[in-house]
N, C-alpha and C. Protein backbone atom coordinates (compact mmCIF):
# COMPACT_ATOMS: atom_id res chain seq x y z
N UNK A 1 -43.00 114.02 -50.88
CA UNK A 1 -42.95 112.58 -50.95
C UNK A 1 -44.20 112.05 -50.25
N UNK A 2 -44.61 111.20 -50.98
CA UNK A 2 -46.01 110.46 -50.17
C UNK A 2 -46.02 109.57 -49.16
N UNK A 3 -46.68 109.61 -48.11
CA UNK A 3 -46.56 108.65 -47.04
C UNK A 3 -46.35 107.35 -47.47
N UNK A 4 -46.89 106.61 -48.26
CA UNK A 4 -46.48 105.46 -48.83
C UNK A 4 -45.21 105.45 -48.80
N UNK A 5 -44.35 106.39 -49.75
CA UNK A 5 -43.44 105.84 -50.38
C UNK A 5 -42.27 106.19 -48.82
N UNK A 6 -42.46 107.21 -48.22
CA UNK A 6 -41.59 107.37 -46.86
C UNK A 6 -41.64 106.23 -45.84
N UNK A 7 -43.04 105.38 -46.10
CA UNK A 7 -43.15 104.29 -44.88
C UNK A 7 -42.56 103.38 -45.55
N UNK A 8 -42.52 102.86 -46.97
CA UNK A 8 -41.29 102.37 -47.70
C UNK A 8 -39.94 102.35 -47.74
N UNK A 9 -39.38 103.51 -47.81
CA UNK A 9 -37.97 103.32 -47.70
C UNK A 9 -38.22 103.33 -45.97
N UNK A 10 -38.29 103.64 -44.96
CA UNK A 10 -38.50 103.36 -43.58
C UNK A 10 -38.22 101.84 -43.77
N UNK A 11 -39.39 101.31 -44.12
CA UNK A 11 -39.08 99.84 -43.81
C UNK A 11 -38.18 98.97 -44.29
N UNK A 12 -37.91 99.53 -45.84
CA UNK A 12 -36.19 98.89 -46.58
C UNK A 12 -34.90 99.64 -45.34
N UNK A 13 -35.24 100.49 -45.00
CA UNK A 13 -33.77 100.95 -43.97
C UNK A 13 -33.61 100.66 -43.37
N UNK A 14 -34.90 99.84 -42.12
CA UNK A 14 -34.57 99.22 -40.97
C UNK A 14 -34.33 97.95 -41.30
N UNK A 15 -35.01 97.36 -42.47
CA UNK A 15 -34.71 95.74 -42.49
C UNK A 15 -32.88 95.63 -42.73
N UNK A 16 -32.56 96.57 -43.24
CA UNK A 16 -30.94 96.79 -43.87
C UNK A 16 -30.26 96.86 -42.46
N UNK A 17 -30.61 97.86 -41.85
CA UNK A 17 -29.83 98.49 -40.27
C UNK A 17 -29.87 97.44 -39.17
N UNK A 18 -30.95 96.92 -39.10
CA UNK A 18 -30.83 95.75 -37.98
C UNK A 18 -30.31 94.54 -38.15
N UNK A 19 -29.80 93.94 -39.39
CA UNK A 19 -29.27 93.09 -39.25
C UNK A 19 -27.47 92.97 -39.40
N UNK A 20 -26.92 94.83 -39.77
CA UNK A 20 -26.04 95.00 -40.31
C UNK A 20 -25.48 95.90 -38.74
N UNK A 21 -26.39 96.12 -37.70
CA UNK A 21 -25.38 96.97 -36.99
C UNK A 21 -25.45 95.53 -36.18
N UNK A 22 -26.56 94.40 -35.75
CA UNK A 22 -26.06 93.37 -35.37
C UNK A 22 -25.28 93.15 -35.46
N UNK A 23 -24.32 92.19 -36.64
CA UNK A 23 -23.07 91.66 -37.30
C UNK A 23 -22.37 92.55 -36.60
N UNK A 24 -22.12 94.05 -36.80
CA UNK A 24 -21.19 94.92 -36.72
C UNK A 24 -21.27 94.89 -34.61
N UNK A 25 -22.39 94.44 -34.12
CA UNK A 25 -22.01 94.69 -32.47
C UNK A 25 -21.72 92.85 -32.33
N UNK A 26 -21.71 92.23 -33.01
CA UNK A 26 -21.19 90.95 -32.53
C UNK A 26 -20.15 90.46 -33.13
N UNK A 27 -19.54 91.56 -33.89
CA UNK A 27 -17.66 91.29 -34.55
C UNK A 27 -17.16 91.69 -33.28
N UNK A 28 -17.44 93.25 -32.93
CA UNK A 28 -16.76 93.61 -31.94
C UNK A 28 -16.98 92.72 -30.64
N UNK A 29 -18.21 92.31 -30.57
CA UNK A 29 -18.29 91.37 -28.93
C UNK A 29 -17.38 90.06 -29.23
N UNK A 30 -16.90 89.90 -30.29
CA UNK A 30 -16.36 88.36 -30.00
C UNK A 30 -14.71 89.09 -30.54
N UNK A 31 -14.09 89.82 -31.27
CA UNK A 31 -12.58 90.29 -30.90
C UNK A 31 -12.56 90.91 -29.89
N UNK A 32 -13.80 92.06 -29.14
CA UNK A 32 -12.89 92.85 -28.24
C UNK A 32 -12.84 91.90 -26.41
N UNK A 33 -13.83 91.39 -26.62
CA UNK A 33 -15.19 91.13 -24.96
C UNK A 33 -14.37 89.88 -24.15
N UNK A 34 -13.89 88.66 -24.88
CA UNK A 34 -13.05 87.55 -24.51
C UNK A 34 -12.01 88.17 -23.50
N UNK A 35 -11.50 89.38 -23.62
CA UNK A 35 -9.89 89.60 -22.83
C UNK A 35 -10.72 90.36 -21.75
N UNK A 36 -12.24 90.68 -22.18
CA UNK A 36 -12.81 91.94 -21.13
C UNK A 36 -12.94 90.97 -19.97
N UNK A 37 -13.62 91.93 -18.63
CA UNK A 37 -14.20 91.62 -17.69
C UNK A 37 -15.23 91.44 -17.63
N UNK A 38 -16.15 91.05 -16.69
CA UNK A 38 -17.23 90.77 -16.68
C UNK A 38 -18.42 91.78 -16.56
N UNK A 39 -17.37 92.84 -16.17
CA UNK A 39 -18.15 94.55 -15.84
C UNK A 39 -18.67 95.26 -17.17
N UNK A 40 -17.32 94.93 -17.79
CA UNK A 40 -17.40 95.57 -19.76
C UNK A 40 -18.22 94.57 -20.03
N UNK A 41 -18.00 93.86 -20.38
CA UNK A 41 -19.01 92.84 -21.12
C UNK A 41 -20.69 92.71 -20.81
N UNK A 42 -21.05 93.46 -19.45
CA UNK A 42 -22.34 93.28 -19.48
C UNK A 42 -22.54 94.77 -19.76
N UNK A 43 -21.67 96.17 -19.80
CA UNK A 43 -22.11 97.17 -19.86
C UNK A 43 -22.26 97.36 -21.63
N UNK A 44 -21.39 96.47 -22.49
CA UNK A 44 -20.95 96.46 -23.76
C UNK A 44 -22.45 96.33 -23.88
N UNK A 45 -23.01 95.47 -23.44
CA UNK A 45 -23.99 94.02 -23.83
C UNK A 45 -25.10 95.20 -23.84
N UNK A 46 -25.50 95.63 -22.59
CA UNK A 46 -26.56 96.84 -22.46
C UNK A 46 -26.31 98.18 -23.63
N UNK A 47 -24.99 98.21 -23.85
CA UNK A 47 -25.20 99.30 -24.91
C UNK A 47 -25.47 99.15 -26.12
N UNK A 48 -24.87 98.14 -26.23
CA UNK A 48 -24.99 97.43 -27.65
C UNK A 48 -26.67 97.38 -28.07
N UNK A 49 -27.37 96.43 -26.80
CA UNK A 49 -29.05 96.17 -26.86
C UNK A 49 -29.55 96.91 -27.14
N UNK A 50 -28.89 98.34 -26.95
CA UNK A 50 -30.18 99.91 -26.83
C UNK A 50 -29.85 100.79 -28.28
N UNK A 51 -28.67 100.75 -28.31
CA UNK A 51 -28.20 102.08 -29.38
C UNK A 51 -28.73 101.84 -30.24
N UNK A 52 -29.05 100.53 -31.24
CA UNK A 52 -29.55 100.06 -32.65
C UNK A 52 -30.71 101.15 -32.62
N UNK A 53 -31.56 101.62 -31.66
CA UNK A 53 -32.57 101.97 -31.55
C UNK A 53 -32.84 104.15 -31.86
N UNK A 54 -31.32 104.23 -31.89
CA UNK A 54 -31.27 105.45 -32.24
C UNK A 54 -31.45 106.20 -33.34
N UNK A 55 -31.28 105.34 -34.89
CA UNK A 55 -31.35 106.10 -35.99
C UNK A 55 -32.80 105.72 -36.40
N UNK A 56 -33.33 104.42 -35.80
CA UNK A 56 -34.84 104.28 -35.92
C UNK A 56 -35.93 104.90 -35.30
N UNK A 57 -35.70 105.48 -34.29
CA UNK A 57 -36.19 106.66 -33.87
C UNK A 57 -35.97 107.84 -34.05
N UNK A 58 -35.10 107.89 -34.82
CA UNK A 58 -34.85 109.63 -35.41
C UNK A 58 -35.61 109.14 -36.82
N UNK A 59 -35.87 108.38 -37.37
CA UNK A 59 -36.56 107.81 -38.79
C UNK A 59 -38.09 107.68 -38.43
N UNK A 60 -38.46 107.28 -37.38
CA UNK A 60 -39.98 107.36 -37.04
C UNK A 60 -40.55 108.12 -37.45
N UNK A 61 -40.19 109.79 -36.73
CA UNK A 61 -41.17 110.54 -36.96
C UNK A 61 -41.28 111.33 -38.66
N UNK A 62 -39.79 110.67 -38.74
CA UNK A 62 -40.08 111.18 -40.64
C UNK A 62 -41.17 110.21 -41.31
N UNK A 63 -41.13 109.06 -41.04
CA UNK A 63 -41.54 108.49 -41.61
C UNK A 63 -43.59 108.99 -41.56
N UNK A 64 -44.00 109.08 -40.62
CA UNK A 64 -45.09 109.48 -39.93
C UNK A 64 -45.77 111.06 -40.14
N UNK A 65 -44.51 111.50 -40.89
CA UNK A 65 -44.89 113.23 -40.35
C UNK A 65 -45.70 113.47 -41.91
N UNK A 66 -46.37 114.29 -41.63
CA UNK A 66 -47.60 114.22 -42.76
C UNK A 66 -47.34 115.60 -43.84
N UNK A 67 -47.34 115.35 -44.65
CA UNK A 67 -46.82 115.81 -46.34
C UNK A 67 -47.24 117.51 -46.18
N UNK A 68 -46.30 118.31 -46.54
CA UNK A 68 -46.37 119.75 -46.35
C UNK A 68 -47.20 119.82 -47.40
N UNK A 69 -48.20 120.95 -47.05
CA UNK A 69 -49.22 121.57 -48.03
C UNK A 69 -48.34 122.74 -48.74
N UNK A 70 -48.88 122.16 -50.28
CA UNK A 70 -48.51 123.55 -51.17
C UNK A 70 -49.25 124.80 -51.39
C-alpha cells in the first residue's frame, strides 16, 4: 500500500474516532459522573482526556512506516 493512500485512511480514521469516542466519553460522563464524587469525576475526566490517544498512536507508526521492498 502506498504512503499516500495509508496517510489517507489514517486521516479518514481519526477524523471518525475523535469525534465518536468523544460522544461515547460524554454519554457516559453525564449518566454515570452526576451520582459520582468529586474524586471519580476528576479521575474519569483525566482518563477519559488521555485514552482517545491510544489507537492513534498505535496508527501513527503504520501510517509512517515505509513500503516493504519486493
Amino acid at each position: 500500500m502506498s504512503p499516500r493512500i495509508k496517510k489517507l485512511i489514517g486521516t479518514l480514521v481519526t477524523l471518525v474516532w475523535l469525534p465518536a469516542y468523544a460522544l461515547l466519553a460524554m454519554g457516559v460522563g453525564v449518566h454515570v459522573l452526576p451520582r459520582a464524587n468529586g474524586l471519580l469525576a476528576l479521575v474519569y475526566y483525566a482518563l477519559a482526556g488521555t485514552l482517545w490517544i491510544i489507537p492513534i498512536g498505535l496508527m501513527l507508526p503504520w501510517m509512517y512506516r515505509d513500503p516493504k521492498a519486493r
